[in-house]
Protein backbone atom coordinates (compact mmCIF):
# COMPACT_ATOMS: atom_id res chain seq x y z
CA UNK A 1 124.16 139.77 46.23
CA UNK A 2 122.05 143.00 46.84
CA UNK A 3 118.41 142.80 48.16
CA UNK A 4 117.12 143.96 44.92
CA UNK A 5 119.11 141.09 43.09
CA UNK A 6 117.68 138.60 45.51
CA UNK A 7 114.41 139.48 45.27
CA UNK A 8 114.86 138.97 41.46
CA UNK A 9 115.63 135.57 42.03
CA UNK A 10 112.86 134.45 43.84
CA UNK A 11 110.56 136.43 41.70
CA UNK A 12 112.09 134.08 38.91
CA UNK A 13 111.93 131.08 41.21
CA UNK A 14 108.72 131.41 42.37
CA UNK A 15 107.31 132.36 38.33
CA UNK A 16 109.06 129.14 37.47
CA UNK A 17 108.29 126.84 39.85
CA UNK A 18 105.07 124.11 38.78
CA UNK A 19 102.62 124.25 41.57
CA UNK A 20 102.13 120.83 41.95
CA UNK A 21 100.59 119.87 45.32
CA UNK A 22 97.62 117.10 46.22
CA UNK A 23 95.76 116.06 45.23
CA UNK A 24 97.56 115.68 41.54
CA UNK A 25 95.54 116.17 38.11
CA UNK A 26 95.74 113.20 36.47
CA UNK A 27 97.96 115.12 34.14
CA UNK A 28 100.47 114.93 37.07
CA UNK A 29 100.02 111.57 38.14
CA UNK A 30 101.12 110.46 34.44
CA UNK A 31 103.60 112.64 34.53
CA UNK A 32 105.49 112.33 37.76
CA UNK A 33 104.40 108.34 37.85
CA UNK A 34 106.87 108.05 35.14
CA UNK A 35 109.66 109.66 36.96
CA UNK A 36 108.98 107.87 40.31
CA UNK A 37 108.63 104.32 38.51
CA UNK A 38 111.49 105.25 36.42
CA UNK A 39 113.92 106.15 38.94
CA UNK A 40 112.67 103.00 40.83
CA UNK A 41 113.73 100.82 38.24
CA UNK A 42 117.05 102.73 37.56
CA UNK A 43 117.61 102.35 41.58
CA UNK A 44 117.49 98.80 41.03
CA UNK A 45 119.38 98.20 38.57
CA UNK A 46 122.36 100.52 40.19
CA UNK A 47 122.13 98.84 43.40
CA UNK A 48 122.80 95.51 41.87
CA UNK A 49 125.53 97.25 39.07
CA UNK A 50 127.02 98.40 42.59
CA UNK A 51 127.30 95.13 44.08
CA UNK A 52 128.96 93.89 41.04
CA UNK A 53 131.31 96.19 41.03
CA UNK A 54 132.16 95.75 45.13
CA UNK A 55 132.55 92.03 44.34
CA UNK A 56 135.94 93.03 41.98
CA UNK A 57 137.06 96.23 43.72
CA UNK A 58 136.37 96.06 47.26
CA UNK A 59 135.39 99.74 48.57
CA UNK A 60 138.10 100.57 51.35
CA UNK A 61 135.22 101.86 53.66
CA UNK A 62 132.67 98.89 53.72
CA UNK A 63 130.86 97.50 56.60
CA UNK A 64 132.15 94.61 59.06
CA UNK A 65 128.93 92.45 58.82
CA UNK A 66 126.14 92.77 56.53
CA UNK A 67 123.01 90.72 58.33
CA UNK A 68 119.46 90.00 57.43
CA UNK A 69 116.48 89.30 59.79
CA UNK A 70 113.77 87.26 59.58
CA UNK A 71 111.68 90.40 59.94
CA UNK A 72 112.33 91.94 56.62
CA UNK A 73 114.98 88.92 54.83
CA UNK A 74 114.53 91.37 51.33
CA UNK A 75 116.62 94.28 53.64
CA UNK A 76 120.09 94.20 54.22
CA UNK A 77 121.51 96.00 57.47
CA UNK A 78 125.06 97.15 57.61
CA UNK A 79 127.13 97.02 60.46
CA UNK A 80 130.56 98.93 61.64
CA UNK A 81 132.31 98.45 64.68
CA UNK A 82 134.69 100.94 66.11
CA UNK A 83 138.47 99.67 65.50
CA UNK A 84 138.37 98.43 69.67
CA UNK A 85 136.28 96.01 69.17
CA UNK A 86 137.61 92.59 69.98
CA UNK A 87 135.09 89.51 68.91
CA UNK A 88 137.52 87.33 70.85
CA UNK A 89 137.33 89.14 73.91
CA UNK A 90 134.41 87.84 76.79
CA UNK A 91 132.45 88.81 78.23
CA UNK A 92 132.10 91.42 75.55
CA UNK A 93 132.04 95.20 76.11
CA UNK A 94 128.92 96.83 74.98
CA UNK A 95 128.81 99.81 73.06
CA UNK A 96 126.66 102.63 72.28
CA UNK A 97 124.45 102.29 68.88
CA UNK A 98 123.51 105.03 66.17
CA UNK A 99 121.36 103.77 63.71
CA UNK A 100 121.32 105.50 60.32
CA UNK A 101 119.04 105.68 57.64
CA UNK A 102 120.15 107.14 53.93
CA UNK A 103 118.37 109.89 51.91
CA UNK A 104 117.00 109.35 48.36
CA UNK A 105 113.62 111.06 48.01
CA UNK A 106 112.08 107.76 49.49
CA UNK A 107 112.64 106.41 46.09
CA UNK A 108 116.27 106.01 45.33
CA UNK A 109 119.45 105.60 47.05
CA UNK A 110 120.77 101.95 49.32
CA UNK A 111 122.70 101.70 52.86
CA UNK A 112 125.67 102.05 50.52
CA UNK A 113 125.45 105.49 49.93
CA UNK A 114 126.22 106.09 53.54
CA UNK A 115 128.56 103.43 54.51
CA UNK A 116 131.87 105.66 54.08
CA UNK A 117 130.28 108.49 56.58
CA UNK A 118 129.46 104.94 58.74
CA UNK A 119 132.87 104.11 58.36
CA UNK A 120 134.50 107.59 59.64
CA UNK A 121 132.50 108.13 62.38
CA UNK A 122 132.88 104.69 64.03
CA UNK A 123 136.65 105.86 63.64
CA UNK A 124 136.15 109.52 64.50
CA UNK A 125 137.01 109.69 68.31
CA UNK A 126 138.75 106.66 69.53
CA UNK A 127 137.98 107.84 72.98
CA UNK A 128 134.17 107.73 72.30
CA UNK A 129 133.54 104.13 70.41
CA UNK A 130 130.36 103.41 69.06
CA UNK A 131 128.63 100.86 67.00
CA UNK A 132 127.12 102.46 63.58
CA UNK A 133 124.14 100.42 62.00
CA UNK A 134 122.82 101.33 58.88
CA UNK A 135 119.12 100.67 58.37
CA UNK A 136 117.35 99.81 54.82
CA UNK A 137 113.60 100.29 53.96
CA UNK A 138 111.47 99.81 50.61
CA UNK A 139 111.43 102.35 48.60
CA UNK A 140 108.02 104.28 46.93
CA UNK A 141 106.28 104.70 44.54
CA UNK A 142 105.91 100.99 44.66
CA UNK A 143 105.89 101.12 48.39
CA UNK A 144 104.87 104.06 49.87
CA UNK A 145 103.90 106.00 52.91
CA UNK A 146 104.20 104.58 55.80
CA UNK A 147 105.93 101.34 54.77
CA UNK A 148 109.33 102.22 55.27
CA UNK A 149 108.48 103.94 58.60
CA UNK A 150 107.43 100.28 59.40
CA UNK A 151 110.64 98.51 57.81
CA UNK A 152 112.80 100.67 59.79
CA UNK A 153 110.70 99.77 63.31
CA UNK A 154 110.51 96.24 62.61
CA UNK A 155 114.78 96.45 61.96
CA UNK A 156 115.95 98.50 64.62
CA UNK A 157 113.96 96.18 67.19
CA UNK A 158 115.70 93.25 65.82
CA UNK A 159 119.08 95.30 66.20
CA UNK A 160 118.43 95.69 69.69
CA UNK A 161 117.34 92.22 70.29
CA UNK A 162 120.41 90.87 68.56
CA UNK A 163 122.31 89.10 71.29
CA UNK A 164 125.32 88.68 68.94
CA UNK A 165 125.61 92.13 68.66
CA UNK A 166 127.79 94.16 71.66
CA UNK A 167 125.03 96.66 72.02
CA UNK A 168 124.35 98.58 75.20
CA UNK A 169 120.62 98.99 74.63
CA UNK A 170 120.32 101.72 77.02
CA UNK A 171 122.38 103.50 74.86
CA UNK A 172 120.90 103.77 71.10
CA UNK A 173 120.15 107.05 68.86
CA UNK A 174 119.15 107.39 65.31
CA UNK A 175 120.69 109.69 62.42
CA UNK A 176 119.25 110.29 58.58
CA UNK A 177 119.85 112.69 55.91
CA UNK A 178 116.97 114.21 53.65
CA UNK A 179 114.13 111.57 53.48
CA UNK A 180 116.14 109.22 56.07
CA UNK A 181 115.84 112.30 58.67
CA UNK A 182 112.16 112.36 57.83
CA UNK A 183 112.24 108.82 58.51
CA UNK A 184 114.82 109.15 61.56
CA UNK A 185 112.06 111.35 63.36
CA UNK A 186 108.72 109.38 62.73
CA UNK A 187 110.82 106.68 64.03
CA UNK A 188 111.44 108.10 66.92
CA UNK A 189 108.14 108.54 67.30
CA UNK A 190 106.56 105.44 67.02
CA UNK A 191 105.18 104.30 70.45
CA UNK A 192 107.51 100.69 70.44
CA UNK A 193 110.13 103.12 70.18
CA UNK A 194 110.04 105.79 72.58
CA UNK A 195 112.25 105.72 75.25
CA UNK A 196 114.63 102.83 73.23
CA UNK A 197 115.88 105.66 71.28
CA UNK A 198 117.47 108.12 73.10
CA UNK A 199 118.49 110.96 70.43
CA UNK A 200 117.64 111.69 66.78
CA UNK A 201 119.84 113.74 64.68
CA UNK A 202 117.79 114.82 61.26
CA UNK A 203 120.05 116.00 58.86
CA UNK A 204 118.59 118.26 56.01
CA UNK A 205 115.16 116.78 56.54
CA UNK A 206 111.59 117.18 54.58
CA UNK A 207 109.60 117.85 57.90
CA UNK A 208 106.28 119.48 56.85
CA UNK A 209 104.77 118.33 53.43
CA UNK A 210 102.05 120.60 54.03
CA UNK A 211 104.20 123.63 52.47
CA UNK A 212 104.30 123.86 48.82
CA UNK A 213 107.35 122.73 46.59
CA UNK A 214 106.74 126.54 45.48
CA UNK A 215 107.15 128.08 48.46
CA UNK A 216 109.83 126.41 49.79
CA UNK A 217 112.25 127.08 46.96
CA UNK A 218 111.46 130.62 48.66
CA UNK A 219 112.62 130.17 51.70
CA UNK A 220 116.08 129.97 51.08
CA UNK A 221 119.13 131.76 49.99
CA UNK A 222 120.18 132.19 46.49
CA UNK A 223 124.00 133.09 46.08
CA UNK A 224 125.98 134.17 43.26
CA UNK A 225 128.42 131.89 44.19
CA UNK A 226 130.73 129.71 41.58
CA UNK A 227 129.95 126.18 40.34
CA UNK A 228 127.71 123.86 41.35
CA UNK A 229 126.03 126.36 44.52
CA UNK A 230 125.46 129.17 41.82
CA UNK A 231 122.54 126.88 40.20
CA UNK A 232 118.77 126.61 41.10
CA UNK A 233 117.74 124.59 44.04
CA UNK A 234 118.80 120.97 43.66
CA UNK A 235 115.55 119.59 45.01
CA UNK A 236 113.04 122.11 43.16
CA UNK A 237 111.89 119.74 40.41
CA UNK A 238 112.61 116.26 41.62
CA UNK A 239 110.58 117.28 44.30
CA UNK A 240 107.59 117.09 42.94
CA UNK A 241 108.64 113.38 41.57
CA UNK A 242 109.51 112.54 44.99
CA UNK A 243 106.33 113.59 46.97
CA UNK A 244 104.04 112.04 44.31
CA UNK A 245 105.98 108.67 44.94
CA UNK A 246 105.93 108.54 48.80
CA UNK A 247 103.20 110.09 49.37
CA UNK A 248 99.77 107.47 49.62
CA UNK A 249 97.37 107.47 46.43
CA UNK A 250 94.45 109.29 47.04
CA UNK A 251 95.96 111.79 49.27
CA UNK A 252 94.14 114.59 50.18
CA UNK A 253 95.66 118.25 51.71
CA UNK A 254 94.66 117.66 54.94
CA UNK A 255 96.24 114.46 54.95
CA UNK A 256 100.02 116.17 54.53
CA UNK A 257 99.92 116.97 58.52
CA UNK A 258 99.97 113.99 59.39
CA UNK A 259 102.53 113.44 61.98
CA UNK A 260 104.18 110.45 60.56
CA UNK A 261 104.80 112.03 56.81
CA UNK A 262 105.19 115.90 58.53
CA UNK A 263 107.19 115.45 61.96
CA UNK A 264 107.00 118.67 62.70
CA UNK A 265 103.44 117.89 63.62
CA UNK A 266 104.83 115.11 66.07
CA UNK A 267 103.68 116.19 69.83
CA UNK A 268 107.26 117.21 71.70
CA UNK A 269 106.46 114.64 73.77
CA UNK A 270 106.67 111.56 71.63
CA UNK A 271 110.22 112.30 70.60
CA UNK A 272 113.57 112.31 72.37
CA UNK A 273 114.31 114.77 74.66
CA UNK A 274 117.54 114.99 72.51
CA UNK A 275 117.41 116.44 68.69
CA UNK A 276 120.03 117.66 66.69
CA UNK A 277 118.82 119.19 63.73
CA UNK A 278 120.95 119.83 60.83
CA UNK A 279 120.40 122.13 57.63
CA UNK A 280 122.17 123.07 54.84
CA UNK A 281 122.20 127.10 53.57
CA UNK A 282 121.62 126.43 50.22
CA UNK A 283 118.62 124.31 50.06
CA UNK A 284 114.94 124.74 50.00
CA UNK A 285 114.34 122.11 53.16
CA UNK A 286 116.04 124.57 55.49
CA UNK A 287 113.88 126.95 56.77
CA UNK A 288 110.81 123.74 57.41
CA UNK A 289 113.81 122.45 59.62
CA UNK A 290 114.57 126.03 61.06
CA UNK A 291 110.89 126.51 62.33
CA UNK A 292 111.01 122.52 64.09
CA UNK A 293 114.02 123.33 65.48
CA UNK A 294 112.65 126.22 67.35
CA UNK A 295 109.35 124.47 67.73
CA UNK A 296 111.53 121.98 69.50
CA UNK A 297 113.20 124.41 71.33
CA UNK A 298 110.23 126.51 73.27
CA UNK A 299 111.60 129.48 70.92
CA UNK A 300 109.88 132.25 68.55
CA UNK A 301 108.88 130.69 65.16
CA UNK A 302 111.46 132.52 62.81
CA UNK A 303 110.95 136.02 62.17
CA UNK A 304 113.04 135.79 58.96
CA UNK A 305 111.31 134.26 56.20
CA UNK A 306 114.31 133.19 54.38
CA UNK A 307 116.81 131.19 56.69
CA UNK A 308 120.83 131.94 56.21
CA UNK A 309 122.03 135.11 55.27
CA UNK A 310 122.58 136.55 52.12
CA UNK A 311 126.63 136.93 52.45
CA UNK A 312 128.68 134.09 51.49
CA UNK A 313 130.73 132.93 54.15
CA UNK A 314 134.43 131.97 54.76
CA UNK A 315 134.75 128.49 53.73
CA UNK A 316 135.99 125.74 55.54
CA UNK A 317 133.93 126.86 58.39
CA UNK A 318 130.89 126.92 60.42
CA UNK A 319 128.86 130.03 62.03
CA UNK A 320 128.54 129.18 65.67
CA UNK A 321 127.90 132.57 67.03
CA UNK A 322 125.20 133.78 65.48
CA UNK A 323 121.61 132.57 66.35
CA UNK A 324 120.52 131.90 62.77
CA UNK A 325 122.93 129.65 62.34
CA UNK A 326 123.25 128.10 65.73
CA UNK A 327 121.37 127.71 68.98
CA UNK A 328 121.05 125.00 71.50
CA UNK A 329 118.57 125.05 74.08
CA UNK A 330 120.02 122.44 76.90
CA UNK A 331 119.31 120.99 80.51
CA UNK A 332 120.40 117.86 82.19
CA UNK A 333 118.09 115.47 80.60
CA UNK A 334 117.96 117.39 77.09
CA UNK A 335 119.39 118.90 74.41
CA UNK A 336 117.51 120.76 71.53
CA UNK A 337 120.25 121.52 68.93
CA UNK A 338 119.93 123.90 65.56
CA UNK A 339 122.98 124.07 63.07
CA UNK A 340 122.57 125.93 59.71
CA UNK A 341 125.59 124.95 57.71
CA UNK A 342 126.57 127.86 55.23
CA UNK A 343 127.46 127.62 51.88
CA UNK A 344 126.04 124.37 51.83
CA UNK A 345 123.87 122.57 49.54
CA UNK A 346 121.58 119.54 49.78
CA UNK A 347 123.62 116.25 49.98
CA UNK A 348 126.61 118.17 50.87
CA UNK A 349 128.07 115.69 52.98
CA UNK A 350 127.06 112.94 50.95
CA UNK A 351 126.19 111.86 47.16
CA UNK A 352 126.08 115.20 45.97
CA UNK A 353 129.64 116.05 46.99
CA UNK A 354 131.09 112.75 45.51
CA UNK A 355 129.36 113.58 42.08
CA UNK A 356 130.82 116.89 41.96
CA UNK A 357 134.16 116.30 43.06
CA UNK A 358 135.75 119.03 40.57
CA UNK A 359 133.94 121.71 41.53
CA UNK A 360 134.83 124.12 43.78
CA UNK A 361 132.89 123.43 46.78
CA UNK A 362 134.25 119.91 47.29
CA UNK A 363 137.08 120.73 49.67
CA UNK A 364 134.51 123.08 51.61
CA UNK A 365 131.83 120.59 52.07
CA UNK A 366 134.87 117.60 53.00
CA UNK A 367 136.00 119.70 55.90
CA UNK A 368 132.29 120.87 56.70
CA UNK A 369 131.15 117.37 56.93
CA UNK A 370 134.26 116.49 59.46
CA UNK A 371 132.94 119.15 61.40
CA UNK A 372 129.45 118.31 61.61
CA UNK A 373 130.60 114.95 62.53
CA UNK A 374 132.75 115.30 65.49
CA UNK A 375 130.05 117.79 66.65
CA UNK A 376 127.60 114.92 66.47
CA UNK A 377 129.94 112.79 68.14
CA UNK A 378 130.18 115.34 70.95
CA UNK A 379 126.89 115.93 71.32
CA UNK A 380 125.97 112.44 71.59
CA UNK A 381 128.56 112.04 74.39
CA UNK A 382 127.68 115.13 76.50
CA UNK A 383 124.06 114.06 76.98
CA UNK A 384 122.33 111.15 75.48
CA UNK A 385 125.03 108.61 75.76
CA UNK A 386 126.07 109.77 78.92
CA UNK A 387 123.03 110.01 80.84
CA UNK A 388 122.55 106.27 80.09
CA UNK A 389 126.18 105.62 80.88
């Protein structure tokens, strides 16, 4: 696609995007509290049709254990061990723990919808075994901002406090996608859990709530590219939906910096010295995640005010050699890691790909996802884990 064409597109983007942003008219709150209660409900009612359906066909990739605490009894938390785990074997060998937390807009969407990426990674490098535990949290508009930043605190301490559970506590990081890598961060921020979380990796995250649904659908590339990546930005409407549902009634502007709900705004040094930040091309969260990443990383704020590059890419592959898709900024106690997937959109390794599974970007994002994976997996190994080995 040419400049010219691509300015077209945002021109058209931007002329069509509702500039919805707090505080909401009350024409708004009608509007998008109908959408946020409504997809609340249907979330519901899914979960439960899902559990139904689990009870006569029994997914192949499910969890070992599914637990409740006395903390949060409404919350289920899903466990995986890797396949060398022996419960008959004593004393027991402890292994490293990545908590995960699923994506959804804050409104939709269960531990479930992760459990097969759960699954594959605890089977990903038998070399490298590691406990995966998937985190839940209540959802908005009924609960919103912060309460699931609470849910998640309150579960991951009882994780680590679990004495039936072969953790090495030394040796725990968290992962989330969209809204669970907005969640993963302010997590890993929280002052009972700084230095008991020893990585985060945010994967497509919502970081700064501060920018405009308008603008951000701006900040990305637009491809003429076949199927499902060829359409408008997945997020651009639901968006609007979602932020009116997480965000706390009576918000004001200057509230959307707050650290919790923005992470960006989180002080360096409340967070891990290790981050892994993950975007997808395609997607109007990118270049918020781009400018934390080099926030992160002591670099320049981008200079490019759309992140990717307007080419589509080989498939099956990932850019490592080119800064605007790749950097890492490393010393012997930290890591501060950028990858730009290309091609990709929102919920590529995820939901999104499932639903689309005839389209022609499914065997792209399949072996993209394996990719991103094992490089998690390294990364996690070559510093975090290790240091506390």
């Amino acid at each position: 696609m040419s400049s010219a064409d691509t300015s077209r597109v945002l021109t058209e983007a931007e002329g069509k995007e509702t500039p919805s942003h707090p505080p909401f008219t009350w024409t708004e709150t009608i509007m998008f509290g109908l959408g946020g209660y409504g997809m609340y409900a249907g979330n519901i009612f899914m979960h439960y049709g899902r559990k139904a359906k689990d009870l006569v066909y029994q997914p192949e990739k499910r969890p070992d254990i599914i637990k409740t605490y006395e903390c949060q009894p409404g919350l289920n938390v899903h466990i995986f061990f890797p396949p060398s785990y022996d419960r008959t074997a004593t004393p027991q060998h402890k292994y490293p723990v990545l908590f995960t937390i699923h994506g959804g807009g804050f409104v939709v969407g269960n531990p479930q919808d992760s459990d097969a990426w759960d699954y594959d990674f605890v089977r990903s490098n038998p070399k490298q075994p590691t406990i995966a535990v998937e985190l839940n949290y209540r959802k908005g508009p009924v609960s919103p901002f912060p309460t699931a930043i609470h849910d998640l605190e309150a579960l991951a301490q009882a994780v680590l406090a679990d004495p039936s559970l072969p953790i090495n506590t030394d040796q725990a990081a968290v992962a989330g996608w969209s809204a669970g890598g907005n969640l993963a961060l302010a997590l890993a921020s929280l002052p009972s859990m700084q230095g008991r979380l020893h990585a985060v990796v945010p994967i497509y995250p919502p970081v700064d709530f501060s920018i405009p649904t308008r603008k951000k659908v701006l900040h990305r590339q637009y491809k003429a590219m076949k199927g499902f990546r060829g359409e408008k930005d997945l997020l651009r409407h639901v968006a609007l939906v979602f932020n009116w549902s997480y965000l706390p009634k009576g918000v004001k502007t200057e509230d959307l910096v707050t650290p919790l709900l923005s992470p960006t705004y989180v002080p360096k040094k409340n967070l891990p010295s290790y981050v892994f930040t993950i975007a997808a091309e395609l997607d109007m969260l990118s270049h918020e995640a781009w400018q934390m990443a080099c926030k992160l990383a002591d670099r320049p704020p981008p200079s490019n005010p759309v992140s990717g590059s307007p080419e589509i890419h080989p498939p099956n592959a990932l850019i490592l050699d080119d800064e605007r898709f790749a950097f890492e900024e490393r010393t012997p106690t930290s890591s501060y890691k950028w990858l730009l997937v290309p091609d990709a959109v929102h919920g590529f390794d995820m939901t999104v790909a499932e639903m689309f599974k005839k389209d022609v970007m499914y065997p792209d994002c399949t072996i993209k996802r394996k990719l991103c994976m094992d490089m998690i997996q390294e990364w996690l190994y070559s510093g975090p884990f290790k240091a506390n080995l």
